[in-house]
Protein backbone atom coordinates (compact mmCIF):
# COMPACT_ATOMS: atom_id res chain seq x y z
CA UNK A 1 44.14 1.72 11.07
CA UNK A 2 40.79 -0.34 11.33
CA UNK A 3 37.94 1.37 11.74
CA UNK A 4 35.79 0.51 15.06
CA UNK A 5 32.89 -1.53 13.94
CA UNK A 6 29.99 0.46 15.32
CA UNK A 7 27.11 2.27 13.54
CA UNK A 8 26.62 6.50 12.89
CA UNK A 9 24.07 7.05 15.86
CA UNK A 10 24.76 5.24 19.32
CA UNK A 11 23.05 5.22 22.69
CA UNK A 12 25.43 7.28 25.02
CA UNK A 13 25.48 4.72 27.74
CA UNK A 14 27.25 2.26 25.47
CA UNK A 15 30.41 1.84 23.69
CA UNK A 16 31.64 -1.63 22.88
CA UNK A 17 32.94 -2.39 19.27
CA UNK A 18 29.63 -4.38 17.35
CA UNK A 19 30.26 -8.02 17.09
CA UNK A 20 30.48 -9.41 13.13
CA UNK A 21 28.63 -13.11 13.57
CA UNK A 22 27.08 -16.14 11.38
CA UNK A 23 23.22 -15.50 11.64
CA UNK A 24 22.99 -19.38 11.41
CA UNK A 25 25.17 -19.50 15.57
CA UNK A 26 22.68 -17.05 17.22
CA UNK A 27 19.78 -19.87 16.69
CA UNK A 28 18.25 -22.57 15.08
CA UNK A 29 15.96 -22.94 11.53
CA UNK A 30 13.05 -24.75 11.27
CA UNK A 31 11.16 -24.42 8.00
CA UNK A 32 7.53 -24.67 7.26
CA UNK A 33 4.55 -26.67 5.33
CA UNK A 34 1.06 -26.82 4.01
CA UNK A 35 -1.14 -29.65 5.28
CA UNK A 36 -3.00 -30.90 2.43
CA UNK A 37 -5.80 -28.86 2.45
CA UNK A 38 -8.17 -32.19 0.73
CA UNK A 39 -8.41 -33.48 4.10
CA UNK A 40 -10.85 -31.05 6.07
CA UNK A 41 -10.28 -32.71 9.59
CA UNK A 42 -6.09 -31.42 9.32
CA UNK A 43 -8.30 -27.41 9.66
CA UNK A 44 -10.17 -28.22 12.63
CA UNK A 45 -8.16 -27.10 15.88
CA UNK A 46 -6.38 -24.28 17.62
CA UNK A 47 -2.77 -24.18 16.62
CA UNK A 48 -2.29 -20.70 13.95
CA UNK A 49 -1.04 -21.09 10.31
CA UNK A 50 0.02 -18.41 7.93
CA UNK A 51 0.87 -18.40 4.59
CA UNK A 52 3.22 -15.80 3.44
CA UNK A 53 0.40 -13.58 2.25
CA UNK A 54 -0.65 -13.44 6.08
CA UNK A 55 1.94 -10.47 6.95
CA UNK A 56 2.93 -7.39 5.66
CA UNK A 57 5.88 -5.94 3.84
CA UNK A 58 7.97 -3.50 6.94
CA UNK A 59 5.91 -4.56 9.62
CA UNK A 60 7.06 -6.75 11.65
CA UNK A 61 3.97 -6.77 14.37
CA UNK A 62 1.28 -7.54 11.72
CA UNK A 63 0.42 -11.41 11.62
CA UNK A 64 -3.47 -11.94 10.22
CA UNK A 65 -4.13 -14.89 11.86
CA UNK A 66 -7.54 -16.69 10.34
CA UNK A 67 -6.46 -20.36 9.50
CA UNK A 68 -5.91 -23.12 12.48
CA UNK A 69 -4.65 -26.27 12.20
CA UNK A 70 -4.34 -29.52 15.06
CA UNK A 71 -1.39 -31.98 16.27
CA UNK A 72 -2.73 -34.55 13.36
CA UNK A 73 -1.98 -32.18 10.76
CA UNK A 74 1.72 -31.48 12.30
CA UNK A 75 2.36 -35.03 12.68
CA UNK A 76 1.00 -35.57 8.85
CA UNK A 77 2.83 -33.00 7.35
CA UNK A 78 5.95 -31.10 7.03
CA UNK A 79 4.76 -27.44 8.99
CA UNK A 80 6.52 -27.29 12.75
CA UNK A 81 5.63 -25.70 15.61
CA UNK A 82 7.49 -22.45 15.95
CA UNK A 83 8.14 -20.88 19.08
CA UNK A 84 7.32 -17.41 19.99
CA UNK A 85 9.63 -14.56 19.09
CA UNK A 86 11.05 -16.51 16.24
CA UNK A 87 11.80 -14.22 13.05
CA UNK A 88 9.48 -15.32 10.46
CA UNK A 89 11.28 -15.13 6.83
CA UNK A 90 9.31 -15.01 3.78
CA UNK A 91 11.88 -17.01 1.38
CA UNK A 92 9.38 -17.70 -1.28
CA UNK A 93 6.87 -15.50 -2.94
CA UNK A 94 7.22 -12.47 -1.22
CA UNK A 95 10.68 -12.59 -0.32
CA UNK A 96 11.55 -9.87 2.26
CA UNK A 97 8.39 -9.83 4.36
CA UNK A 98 9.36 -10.81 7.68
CA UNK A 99 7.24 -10.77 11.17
CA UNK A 100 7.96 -11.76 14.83
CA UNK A 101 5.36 -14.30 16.23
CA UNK A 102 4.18 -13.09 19.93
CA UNK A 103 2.63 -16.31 20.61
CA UNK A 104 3.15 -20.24 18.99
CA UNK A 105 2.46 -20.97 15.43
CA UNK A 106 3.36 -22.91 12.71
CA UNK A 107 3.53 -21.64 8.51
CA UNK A 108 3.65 -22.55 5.26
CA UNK A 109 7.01 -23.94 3.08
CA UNK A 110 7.09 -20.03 2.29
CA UNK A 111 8.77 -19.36 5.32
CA UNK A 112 12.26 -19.77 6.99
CA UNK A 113 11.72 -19.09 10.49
CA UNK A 114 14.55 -18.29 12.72
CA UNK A 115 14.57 -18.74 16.44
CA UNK A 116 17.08 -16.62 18.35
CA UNK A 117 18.97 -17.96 21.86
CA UNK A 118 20.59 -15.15 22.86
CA UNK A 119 19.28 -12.64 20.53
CA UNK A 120 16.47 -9.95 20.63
CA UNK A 121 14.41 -11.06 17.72
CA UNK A 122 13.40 -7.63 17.09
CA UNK A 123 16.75 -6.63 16.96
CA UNK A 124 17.33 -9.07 14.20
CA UNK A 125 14.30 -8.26 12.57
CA UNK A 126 14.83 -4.51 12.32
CA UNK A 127 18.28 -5.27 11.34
CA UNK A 128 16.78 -7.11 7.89
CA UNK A 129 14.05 -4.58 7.50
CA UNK A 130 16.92 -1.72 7.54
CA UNK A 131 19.01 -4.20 5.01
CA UNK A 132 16.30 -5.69 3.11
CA UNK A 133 19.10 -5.65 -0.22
CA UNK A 134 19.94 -8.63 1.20
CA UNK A 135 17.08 -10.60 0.02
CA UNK A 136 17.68 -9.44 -3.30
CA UNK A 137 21.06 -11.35 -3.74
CA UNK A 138 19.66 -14.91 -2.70
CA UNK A 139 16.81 -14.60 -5.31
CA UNK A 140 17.00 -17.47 -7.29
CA UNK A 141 15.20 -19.75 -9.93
CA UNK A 142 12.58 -19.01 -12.47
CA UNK A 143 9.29 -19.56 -11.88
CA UNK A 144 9.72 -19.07 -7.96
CA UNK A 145 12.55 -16.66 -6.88
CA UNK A 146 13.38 -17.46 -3.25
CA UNK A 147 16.04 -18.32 -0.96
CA UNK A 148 17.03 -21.36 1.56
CA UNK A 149 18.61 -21.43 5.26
CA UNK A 150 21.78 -22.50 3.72
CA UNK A 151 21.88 -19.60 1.98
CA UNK A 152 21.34 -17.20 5.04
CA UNK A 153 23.27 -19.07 7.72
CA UNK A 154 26.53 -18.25 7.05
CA UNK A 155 25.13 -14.76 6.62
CA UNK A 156 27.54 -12.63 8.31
CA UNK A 157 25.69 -9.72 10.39
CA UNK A 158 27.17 -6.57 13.13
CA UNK A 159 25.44 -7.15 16.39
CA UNK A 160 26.09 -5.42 19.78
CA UNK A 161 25.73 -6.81 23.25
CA UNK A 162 22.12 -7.97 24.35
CA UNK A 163 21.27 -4.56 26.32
CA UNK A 164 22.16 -2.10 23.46
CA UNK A 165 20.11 -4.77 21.07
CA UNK A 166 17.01 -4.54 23.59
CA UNK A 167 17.58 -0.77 23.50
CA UNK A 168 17.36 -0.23 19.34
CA UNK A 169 14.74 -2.59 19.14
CA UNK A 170 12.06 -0.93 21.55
CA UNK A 171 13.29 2.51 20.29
CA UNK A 172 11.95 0.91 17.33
CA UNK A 173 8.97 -0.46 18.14
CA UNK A 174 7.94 2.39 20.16
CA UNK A 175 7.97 4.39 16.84
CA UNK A 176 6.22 1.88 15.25
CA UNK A 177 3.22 1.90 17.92
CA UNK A 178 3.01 5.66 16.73
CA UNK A 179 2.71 5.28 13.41
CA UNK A 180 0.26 2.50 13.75
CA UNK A 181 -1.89 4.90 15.92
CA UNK A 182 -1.15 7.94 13.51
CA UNK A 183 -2.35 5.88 10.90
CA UNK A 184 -5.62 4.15 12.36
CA UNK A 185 -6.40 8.07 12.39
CA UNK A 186 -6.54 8.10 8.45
CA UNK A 187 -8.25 4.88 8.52
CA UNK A 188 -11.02 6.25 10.75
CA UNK A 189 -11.11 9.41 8.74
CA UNK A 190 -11.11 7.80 5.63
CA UNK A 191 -14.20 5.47 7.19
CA UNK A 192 -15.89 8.79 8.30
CA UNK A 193 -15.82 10.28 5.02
CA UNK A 194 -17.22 6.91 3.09
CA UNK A 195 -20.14 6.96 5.45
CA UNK A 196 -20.85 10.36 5.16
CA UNK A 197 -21.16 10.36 1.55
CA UNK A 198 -23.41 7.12 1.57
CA UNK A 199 -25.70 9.73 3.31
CA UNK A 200 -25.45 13.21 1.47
CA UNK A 201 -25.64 11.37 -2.13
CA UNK A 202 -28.97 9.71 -2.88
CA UNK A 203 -28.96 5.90 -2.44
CA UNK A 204 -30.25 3.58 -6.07
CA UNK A 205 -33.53 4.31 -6.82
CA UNK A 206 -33.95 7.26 -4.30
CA UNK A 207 -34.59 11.22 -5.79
CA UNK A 208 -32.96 12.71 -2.97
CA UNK A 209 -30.07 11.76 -0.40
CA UNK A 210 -30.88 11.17 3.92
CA UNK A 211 -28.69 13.69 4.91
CA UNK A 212 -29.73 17.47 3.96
CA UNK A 213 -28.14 20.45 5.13
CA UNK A 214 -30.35 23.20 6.68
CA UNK A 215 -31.94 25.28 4.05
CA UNK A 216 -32.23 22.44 1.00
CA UNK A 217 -35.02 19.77 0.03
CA UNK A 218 -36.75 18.61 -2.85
CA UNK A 219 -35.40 16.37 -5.17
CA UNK A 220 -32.26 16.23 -7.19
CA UNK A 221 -32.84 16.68 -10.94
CA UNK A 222 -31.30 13.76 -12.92
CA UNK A 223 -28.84 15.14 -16.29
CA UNK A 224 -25.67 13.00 -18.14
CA UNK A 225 -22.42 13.61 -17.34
CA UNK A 226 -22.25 15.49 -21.06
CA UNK A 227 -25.11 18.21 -19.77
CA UNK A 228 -23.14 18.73 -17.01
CA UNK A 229 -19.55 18.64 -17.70
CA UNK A 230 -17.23 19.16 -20.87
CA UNK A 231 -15.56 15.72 -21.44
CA UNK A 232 -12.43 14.64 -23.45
CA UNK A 233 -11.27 11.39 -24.03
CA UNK A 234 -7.47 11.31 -24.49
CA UNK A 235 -5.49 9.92 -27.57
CA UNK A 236 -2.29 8.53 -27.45
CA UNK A 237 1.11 10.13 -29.27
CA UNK A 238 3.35 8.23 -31.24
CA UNK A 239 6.17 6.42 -29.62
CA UNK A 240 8.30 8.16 -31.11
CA UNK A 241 7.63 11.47 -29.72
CA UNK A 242 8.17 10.09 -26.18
CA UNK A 243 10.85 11.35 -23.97
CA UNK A 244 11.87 10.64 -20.84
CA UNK A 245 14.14 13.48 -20.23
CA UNK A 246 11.15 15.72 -19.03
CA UNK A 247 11.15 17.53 -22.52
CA UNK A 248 8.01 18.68 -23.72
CA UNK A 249 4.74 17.85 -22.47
CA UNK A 250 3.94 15.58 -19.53
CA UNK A 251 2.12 12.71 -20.80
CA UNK A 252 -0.73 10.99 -18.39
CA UNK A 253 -1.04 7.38 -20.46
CA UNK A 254 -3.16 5.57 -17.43
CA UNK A 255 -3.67 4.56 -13.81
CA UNK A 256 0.18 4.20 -13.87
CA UNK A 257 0.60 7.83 -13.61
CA UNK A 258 -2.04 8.13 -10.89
CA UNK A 259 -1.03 7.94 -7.39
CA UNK A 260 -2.93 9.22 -4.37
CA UNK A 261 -5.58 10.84 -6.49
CA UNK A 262 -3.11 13.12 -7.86
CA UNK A 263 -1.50 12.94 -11.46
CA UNK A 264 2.18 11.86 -11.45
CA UNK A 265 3.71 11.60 -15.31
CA UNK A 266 5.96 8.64 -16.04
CA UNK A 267 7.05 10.18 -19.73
CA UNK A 268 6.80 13.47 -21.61
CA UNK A 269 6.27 13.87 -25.08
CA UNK A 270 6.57 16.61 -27.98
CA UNK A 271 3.01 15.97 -29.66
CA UNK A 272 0.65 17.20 -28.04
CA UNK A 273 -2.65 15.03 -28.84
CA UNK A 274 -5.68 15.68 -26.29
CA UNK A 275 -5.00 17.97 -23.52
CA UNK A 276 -5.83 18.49 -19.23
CA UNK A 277 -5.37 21.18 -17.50
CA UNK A 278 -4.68 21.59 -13.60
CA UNK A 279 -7.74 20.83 -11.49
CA UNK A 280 -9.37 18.88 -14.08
CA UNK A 281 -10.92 15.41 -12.81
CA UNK A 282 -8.80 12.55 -14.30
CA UNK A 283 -10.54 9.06 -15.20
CA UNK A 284 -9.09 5.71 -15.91
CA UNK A 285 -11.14 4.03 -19.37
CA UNK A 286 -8.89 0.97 -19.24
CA UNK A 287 -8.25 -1.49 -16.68
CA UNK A 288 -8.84 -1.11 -13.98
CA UNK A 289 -11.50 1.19 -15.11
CA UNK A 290 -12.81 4.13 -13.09
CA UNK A 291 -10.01 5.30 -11.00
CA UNK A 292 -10.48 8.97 -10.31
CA UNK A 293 -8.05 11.53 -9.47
CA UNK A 294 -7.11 15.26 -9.67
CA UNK A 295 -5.19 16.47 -12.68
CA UNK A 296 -1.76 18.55 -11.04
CA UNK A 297 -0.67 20.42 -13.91
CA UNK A 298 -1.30 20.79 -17.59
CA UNK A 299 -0.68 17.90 -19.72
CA UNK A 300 -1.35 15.77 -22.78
CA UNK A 301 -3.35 12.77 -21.82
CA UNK A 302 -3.25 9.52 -23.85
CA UNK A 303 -6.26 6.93 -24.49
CA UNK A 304 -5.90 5.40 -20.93
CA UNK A 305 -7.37 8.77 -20.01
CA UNK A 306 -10.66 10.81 -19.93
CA UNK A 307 -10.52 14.41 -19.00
CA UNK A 308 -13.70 15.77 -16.96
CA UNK A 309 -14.13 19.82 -16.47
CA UNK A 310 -17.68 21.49 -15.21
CA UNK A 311 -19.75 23.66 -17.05
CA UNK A 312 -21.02 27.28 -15.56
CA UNK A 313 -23.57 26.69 -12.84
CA UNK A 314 -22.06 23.59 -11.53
CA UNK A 315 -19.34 22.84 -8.88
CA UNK A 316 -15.98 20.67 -10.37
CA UNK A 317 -15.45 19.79 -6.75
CA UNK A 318 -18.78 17.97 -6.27
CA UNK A 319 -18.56 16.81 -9.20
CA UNK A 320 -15.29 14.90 -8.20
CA UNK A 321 -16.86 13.50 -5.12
CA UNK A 322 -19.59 12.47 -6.72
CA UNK A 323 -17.05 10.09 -9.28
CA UNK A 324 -15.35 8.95 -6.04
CA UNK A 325 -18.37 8.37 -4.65
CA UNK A 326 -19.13 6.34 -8.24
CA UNK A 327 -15.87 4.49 -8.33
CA UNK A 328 -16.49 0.86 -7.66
CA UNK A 329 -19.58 0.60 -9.92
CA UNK A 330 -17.45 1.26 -13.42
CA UNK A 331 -17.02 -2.50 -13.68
CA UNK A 332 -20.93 -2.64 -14.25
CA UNK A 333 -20.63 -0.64 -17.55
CA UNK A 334 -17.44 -1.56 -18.89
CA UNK A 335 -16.94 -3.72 -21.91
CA UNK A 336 -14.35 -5.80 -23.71
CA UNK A 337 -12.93 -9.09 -23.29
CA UNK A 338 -9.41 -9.41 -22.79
CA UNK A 339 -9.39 -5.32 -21.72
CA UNK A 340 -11.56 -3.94 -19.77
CA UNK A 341 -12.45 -0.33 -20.85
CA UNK A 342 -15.37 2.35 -21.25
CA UNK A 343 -15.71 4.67 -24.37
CA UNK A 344 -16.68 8.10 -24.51
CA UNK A 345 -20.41 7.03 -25.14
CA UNK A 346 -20.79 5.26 -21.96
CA UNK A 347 -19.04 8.30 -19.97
CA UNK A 348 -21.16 10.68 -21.88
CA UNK A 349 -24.64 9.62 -21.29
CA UNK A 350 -24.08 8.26 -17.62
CA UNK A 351 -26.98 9.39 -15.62
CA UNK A 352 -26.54 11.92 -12.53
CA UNK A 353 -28.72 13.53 -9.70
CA UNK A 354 -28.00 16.40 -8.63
CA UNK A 355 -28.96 19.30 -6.77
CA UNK A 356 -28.98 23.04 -7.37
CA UNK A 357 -25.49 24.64 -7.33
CA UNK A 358 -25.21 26.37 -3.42
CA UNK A 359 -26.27 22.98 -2.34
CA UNK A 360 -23.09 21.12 -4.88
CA UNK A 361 -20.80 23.16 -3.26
CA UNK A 362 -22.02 22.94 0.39
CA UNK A 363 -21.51 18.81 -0.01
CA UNK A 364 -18.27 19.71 -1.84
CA UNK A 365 -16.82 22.00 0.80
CA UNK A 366 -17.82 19.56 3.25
CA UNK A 367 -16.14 16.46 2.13
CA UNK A 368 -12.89 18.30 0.47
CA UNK A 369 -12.26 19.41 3.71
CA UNK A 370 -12.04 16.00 5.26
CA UNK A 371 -10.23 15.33 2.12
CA UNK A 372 -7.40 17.79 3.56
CA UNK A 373 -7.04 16.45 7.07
CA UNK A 374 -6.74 13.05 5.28
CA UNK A 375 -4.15 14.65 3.12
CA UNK A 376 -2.33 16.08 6.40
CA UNK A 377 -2.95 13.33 8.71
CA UNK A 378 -1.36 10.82 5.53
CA UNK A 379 1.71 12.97 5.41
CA UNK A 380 2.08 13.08 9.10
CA UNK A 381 2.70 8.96 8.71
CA UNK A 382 4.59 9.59 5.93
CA UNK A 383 7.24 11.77 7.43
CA UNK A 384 6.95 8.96 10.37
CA UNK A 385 7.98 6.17 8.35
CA UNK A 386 10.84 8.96 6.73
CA UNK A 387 11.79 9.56 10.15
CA UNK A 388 11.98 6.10 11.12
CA UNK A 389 14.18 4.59 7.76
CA UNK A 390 16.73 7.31 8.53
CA UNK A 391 16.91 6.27 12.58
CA UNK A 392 17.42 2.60 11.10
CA UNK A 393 20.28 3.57 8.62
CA UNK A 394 21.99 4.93 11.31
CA UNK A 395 21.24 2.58 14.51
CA UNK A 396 22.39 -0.38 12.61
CA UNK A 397 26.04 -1.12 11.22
CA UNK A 398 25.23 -2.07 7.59
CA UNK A 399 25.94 -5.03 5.61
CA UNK A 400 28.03 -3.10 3.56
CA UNK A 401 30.04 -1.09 6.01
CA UNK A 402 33.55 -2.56 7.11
């Protein structure tokens, strides 16, 4: 006996068997185009344009809108006018993005756009989002992988009746409004923090920082990173004592294995070169240089990696800050052609004000802990967007299912 076509989780106030249906009979196509950008007077006007790069990857509300074209340009070119609530496919470089336009618009020859009659766009759009394998199968060519509207018109998808469509896809969006709003919390944190430590470390050319807490002034003595610190600049094993069956040592090569400011091994291997231990600051030597993290366990450390521990008398967790707080002014000191990279000399005798140790770990206490509610409000999206590919898997009746 057939099984009723009809997906895991259901709204209880419906019941109808999903509908199986050719994407290309629930609208019309229009593709896109670039008007030629030589001609200045085509970019004078108010009608959008996007270029695939324009929208992000799972979000279907985000369109950064900064380029507007006129009627001339239309008329001179191949780009259309698409009307609102059209799905937006990316079907060249970037294949798999996808947005719904609230208002008029017109893109680039990266898109496919796909106008619905009877369909909730969102619907659709979540639908693709939740079976974004799709894409994968219509990649094609060399240079450009990509697909066409002939290959996604015959495209066989489940659909239920309008209602039960309009229900999934505000259930969805409704989650996605929170986890926009969860997450323009860590943004604001993460803008508190940055302008926080502007103040408490001293600006170029300044002895002392703007901020003080209650109790410290004078100036901050300068020392290197060497009188400060015990550094050690990692050296790579031989290939041949890699493995990747998590036998022997984890292995920390570059900023490959650094996510999130935490270590996260790709390899292991059974000779053990230079060595981190747990806490120990992590720093990137190659490109990109200067990417700082925390090191999560004990592990051998390649030449892609410096190792940074404190001596007595000063704080490891300032010190930290104080290379995050560093970070985008490596590329000033780094040398090499072809790679960018620093060597232990240049890591060594890097110059460093600081301030007596009660006054290190005040600033360090004080920014670690936003650290943490950055760390808790991050996960809190996290489990979100968890929470919200497991409601999709199981609103939608897959590709795959019969």
């Amino acid at each position: 006996m057939m099984s009723k076509l009809v997906p895991k989780l259901r709204f209880k106030e419906f019941s109808e068997d999903w509908e199986e249906i050719e994407l290309g009979k629930l609208g019309e196509f229009k593709g896109g185009g670039t008007p030629s950008k030589q001609i200045d007077e085509y970019w004078k006007g108010d009608i959008p344009w996007i270029s695939s790069s324009d929208i992000n990857k799972d979000n279907l509300h985000y369109i950064n809108i900064n380029k507007f074209i006129n009627k001339k340009s239309i008329k001179e070119s191949a780009t259309k006018i698409i009307p609102r609530n059209s799905v937006l496919f990316v079907s060249r470089v970037g294949v798999g993005k996808l947005a719904i336009n609230e208002n008029e618009l017109c893109t680039s020859q990266d898109f496919t756009n796909f106008t619905p009659k009877e369909t909730n766009s969102y619907y659709l759009g979540y639908f693709f989002i939740a079976n974004k394998n799709i894409f994968e199968s219509f990649n094609q060519g060399t240079s450009i992988k990509g697909f066409t509207k002939i290959d996604i018109e015959t495209l066989k998808i489940k659909i239920p009746k309008l209602k039960e469509q309009e229900k999934i896809a505000k259930t969805l969006t409704s989650l996605d409004s929170l986890i926009e709003a969860e997450n323009k919390k860590v943004e604001t944190l993460k803008r508190h923090k940055k302008g926080l430590m502007q103040n408490l470390f001293p600006l170029d050319g300044e002895k002392e920082p703007k901020l003080r807490f209650d109790g410290f002034c004078g100036d901050w003595e300068e020392k290197t990173l060497e009188n400060l610190s015990n550094i050690t600049m990692g050296s790579s094993p031989k290939s041949s004592f890699y493995n990747k069956n998590k036998e022997g040592v984890p292995l920390l090569q570059g900023n490959a294995d650094i996510k999130n400011r935490k270590s996260y091994p790709r390899i292991y291997t059974t000779q053990i070169t230079k060595e981190c231990f747990e806490n120990d600051i992590l720093l990137s030597v190659r490109a990109p240089v200067g990417t700082v993290a925390k090191s999560n366990h004990y592990a051998c450390i390649g030449r892609g990696i410096s190792s940074i521990k404190a001596k007595k008398d000063n704080s490891q967790e300032w010190i930290y800050q104080w290379f995050l707080q560093f970070e985008n002014r490596w590329s000033s000191i780094s040398q090499g052609g072809t790679f960018e990279a620093v060597n232990s000399s240049d890591i060594k005798n890097l110059n460093i004000l600081i301030p007596k140790l009660k006054e290190q770990q005040k600033i360090a206490n004080t920014l670690s802990s936003l650290d943490n509610l950055i760390e808790v409000q991050t996960k809190k999206v996290e489990t979100l967007k968890q929470h919200k590919k497991g409601l999709m898997q199981k609103l939608f009746v897959n590709k795959e299912e019969n």
